[in-house]
Protein backbone atom coordinates (compact mmCIF):
# COMPACT_ATOMS: atom_id res chain seq x y z
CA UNK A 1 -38.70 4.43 23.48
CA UNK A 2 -42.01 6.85 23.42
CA UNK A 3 -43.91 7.13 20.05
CA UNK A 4 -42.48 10.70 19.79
CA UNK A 5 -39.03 10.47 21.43
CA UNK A 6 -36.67 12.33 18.78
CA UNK A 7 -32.93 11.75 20.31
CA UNK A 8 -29.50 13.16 19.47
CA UNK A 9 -25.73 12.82 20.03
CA UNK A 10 -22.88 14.71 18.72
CA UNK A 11 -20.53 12.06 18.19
CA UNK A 12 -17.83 14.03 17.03
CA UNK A 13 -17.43 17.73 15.77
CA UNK A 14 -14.45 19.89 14.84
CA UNK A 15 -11.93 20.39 12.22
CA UNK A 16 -10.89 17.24 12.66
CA UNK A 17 -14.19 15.20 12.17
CA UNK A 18 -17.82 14.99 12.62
CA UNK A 19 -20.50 12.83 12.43
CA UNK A 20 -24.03 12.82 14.70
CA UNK A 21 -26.14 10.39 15.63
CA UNK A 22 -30.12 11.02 15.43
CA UNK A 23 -32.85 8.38 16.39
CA UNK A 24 -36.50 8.57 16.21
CA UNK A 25 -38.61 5.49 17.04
CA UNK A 26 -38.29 4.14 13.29
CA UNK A 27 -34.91 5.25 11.99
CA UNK A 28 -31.53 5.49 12.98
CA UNK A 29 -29.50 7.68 10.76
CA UNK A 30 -26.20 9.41 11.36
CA UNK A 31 -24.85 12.68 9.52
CA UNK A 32 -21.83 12.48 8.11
CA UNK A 33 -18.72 10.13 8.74
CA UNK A 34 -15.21 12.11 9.29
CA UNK A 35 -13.61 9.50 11.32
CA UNK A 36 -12.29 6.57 10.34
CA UNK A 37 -14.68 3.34 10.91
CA UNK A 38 -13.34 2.22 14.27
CA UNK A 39 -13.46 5.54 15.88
CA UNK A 40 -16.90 5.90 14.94
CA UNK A 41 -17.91 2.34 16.04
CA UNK A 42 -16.56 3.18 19.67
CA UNK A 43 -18.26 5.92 20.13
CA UNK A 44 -21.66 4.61 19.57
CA UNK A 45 -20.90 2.21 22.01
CA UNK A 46 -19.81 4.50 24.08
CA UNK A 47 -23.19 5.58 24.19
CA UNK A 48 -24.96 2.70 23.70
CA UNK A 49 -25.54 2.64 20.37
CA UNK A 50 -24.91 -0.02 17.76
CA UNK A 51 -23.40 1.31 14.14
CA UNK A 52 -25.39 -2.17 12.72
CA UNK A 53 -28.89 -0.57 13.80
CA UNK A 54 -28.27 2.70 11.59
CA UNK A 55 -29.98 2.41 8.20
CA UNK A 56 -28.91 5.75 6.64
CA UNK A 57 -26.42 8.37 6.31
CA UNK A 58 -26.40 12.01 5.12
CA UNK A 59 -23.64 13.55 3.56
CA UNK A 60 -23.20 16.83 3.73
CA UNK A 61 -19.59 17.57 1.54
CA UNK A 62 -16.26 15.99 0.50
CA UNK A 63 -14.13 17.30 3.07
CA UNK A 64 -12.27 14.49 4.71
CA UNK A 65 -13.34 15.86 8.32
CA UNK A 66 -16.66 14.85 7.05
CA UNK A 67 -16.35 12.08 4.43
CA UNK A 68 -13.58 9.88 5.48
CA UNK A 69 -15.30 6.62 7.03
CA UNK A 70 -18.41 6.88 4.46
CA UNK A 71 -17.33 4.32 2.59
CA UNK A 72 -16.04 1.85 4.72
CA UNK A 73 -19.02 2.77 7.31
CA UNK A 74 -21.64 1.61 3.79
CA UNK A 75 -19.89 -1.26 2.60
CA UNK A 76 -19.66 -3.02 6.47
CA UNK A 77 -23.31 -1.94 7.45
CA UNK A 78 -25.15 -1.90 4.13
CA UNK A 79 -26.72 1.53 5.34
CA UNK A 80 -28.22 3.86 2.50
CA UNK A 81 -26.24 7.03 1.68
CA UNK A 82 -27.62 10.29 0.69
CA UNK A 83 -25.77 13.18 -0.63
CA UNK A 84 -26.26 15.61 -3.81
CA UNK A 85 -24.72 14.54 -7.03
CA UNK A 86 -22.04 17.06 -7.26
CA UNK A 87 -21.29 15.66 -3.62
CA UNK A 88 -21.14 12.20 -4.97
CA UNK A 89 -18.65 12.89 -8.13
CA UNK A 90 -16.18 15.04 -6.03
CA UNK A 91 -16.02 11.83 -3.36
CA UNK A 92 -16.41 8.88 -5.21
CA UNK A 93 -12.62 8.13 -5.93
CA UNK A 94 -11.88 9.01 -2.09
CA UNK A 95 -14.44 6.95 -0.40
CA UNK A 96 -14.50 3.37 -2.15
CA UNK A 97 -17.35 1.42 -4.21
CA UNK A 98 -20.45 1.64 -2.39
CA UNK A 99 -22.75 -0.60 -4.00
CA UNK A 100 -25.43 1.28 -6.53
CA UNK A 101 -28.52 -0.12 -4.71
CA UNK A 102 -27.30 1.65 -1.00
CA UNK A 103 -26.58 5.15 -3.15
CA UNK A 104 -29.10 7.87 -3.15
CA UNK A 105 -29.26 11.50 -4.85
CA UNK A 106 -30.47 13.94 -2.47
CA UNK A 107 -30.86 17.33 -4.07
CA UNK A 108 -30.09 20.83 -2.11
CA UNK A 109 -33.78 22.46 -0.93
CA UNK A 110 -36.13 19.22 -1.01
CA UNK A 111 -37.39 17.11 1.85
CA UNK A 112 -37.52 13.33 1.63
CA UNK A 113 -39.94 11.93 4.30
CA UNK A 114 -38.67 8.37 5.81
CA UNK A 115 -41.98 7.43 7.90
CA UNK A 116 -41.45 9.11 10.98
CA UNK A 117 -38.71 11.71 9.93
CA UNK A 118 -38.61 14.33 7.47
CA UNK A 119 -35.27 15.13 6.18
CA UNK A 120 -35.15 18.70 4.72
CA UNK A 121 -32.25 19.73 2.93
CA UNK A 122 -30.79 23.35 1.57
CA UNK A 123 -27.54 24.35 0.38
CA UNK A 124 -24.67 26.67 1.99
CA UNK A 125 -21.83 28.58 1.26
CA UNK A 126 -18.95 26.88 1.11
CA UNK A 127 -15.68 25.45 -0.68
CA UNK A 128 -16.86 22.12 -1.82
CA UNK A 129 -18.62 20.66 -4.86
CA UNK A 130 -21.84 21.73 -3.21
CA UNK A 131 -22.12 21.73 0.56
CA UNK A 132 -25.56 20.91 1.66
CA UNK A 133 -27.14 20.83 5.37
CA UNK A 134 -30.02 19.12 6.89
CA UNK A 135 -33.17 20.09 8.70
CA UNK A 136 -34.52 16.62 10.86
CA UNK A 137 -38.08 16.93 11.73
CA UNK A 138 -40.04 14.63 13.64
CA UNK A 139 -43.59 14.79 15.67
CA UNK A 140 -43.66 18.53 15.18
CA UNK A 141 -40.34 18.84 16.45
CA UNK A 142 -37.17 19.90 14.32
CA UNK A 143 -33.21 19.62 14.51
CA UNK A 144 -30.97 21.19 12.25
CA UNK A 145 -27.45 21.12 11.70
CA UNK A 146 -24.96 23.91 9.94
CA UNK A 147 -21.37 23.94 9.59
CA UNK A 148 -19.38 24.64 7.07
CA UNK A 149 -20.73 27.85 5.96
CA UNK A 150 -19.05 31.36 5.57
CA UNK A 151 -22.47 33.33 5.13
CA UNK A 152 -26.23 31.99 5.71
CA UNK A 153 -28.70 32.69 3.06
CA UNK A 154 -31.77 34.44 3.39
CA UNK A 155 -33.79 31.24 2.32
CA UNK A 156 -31.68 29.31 4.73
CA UNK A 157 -32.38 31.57 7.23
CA UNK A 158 -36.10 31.08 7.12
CA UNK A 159 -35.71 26.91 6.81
CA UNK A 160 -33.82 26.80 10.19
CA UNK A 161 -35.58 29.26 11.85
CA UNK A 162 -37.27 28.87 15.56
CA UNK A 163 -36.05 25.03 15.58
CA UNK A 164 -36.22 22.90 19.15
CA UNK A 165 -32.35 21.75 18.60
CA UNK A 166 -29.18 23.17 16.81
CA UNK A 167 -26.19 22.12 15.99
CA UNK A 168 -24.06 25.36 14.48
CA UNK A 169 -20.87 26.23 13.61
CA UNK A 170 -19.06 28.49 15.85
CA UNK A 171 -15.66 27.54 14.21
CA UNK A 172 -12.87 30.34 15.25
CA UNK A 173 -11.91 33.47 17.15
CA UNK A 174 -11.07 36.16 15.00
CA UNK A 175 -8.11 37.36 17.13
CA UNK A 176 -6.58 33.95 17.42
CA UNK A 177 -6.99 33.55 13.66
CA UNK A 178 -5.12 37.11 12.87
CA UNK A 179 -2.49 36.30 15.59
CA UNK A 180 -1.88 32.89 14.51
CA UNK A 181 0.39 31.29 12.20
CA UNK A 182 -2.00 30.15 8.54
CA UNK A 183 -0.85 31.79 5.39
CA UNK A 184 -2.35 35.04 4.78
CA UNK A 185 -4.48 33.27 1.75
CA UNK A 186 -5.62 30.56 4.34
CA UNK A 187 -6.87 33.35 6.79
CA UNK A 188 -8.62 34.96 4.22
CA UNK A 189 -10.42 31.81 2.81
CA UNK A 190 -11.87 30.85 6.13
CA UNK A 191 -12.76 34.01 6.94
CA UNK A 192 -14.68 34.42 3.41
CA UNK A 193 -18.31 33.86 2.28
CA UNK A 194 -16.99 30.59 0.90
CA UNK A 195 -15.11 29.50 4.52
CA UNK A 196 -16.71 29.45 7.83
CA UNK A 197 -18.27 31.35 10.48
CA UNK A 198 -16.90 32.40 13.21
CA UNK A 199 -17.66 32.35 16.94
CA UNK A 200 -19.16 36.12 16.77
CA UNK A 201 -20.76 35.28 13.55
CA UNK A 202 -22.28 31.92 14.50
CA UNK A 203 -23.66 33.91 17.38
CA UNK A 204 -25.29 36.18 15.34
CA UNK A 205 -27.43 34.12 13.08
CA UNK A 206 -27.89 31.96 15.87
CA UNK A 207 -29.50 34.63 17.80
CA UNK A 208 -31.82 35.33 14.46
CA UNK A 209 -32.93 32.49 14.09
CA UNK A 210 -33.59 30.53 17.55
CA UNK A 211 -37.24 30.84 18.98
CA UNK A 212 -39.68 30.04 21.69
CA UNK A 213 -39.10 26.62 20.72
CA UNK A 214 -35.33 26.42 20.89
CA UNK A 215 -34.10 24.21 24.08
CA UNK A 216 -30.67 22.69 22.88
CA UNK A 217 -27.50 24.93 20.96
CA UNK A 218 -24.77 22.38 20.63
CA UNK A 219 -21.03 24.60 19.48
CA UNK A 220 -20.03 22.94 16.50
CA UNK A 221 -17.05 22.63 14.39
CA UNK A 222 -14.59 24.59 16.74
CA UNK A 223 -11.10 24.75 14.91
CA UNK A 224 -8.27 23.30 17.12
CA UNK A 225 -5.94 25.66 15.88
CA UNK A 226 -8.11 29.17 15.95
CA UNK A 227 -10.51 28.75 19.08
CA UNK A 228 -10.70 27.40 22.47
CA UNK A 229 -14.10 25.33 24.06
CA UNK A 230 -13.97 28.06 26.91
CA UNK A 231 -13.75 30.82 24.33
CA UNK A 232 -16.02 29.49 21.69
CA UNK A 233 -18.77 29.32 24.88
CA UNK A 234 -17.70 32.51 26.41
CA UNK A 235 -18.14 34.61 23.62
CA UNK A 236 -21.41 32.77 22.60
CA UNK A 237 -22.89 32.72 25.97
CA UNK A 238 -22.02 36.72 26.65
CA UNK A 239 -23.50 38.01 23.31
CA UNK A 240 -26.84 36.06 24.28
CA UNK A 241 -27.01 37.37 27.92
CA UNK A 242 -26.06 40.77 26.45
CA UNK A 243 -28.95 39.96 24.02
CA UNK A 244 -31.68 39.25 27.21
CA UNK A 245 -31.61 35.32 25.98
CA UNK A 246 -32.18 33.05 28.11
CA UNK A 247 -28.57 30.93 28.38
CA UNK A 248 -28.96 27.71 31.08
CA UNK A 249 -32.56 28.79 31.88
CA UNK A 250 -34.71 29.13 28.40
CA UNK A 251 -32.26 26.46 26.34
CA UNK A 252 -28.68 24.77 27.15
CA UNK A 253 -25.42 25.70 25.73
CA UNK A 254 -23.83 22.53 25.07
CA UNK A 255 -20.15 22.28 23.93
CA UNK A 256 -19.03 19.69 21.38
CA UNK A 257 -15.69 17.92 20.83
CA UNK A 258 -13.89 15.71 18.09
CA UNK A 259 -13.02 12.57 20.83
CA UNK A 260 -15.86 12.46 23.16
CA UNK A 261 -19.18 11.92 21.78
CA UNK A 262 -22.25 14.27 24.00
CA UNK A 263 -24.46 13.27 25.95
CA UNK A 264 -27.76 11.77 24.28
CA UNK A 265 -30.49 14.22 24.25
CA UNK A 266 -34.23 14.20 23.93
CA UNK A 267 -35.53 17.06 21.82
């Protein structure tokens, strides 16, 4: 591995389950854990990858589809965990004893530096305790991840801005929500400032926020129920060329799915 290789995988992402792998040549961390254990631990192999060779995860809510294997994943591989304290109360009873020395607080809007990698984090808008995302940075380079989020912040906004990867939610089509068969209170909750963003909406901060250095979008978080891969791309993809971005020649589109982990990618 080069002194300033900075890799990712999306091992899983959707509504039902996420968790990404990130590497840089002195840490192996993952983001989140919405499998179960075993699912998780095949697809790291699947890439190559090794679950004992990860020394930290980062939490960013309760939600089952991103909190489920956490504990299990701690207790078997002794890896640190990081998440806020409101984070920690509202999953502690769900996830299992981790023991005290592998738990960490990580407040919303501070960075923690780990030798090689920065971790920057800064809170969102949605339903949870407090939902918190991450900013990876690494030799000048930067990654950042949002899901989960039914509005971006201004200060959020200007955190994420012109990074060389993303990973951002792009989670349903309106029509197929309206059309489909949730509860009127369920359609209105995703669709809130407090749910998450859709595929037009995820477009639209996307396209505020990429730069110059932007080279990798991964589509994150696409409901199973409420979008399709070939719509969630689609609609992303036409709103950027409409835009005079530069899809498949300035960066990659990159669809995601819950089963099959990406591709790993050097940033």
């Amino acid at each position: 591995m080069n002194n300033d290789d900075f890799k990712i995988c999306v091992l899983s992402s959707g509504s039902g389950g996420n968790c990404t792998y990130i590497e840089t040549p002195k840490h192996k961390i993952i983001q989140d854990a919405g499998l179960s254990g075993i699912r998780i631990e095949r697809m790291m192999k699947s890439i190559g990858k090794d679950l004992k060779d990860v020394d930290s995860m980062f939490v960013t809510h309760e939600h089952t589809d991103h909190a489920k294997g956490v504990g299990i994943l701690a207790r078997k591989y002794g890896m640190n965990v990081y998440a806020n304290e409101p984070t920690w109360n509202a999953m502690n009873s769900k996830i299992g004893k981790i023991p005290v020395e592998q738990k960490y607080i990580f407040d919303p809007n501070k960075t923690e530096s780990f030798d090689d990698l920065d971790v920057e984090s800064f809170a969102v808008s949605h339903d949870a305790a407090q939902a918190q995302f991450y900013n990876y940075h690494h030799n000048g380079k930067s990654f950042v991840i949002v899901t989960d989020t039914g509005t971006i912040f201004d200060n959020v906004a200007g955190i994420i801005r012109d990074a060389d990867g993303y990973l951002f939610e792009c989670n349903y089509d309106t029509d197929m929500l309206m059309n489909g068969d949730y509860s009127y209170y369920t359609k209105l909750r995703i669709q809130s400032d407090t749910g998450h963003l859709s595929n037009v909406e995820g477009t639209e901060v996307l396209m505020d926020v990429m730069g110059p250095k932007t080279k990798h979008i991964f589509l994150a978080h696409r409901s199973h129920h409420n979008n399709t891969k070939e719509l969630q791309r689609l609609t992303v993809a036409s709103m950027m060329k409409n835009n005079g971005l530069g899809v498949g020649k300035s960066f990659q589109l990159h669809g995601t799915d819950v089963e099959k982990p990406s591709d790993l990618y050097t940033l």
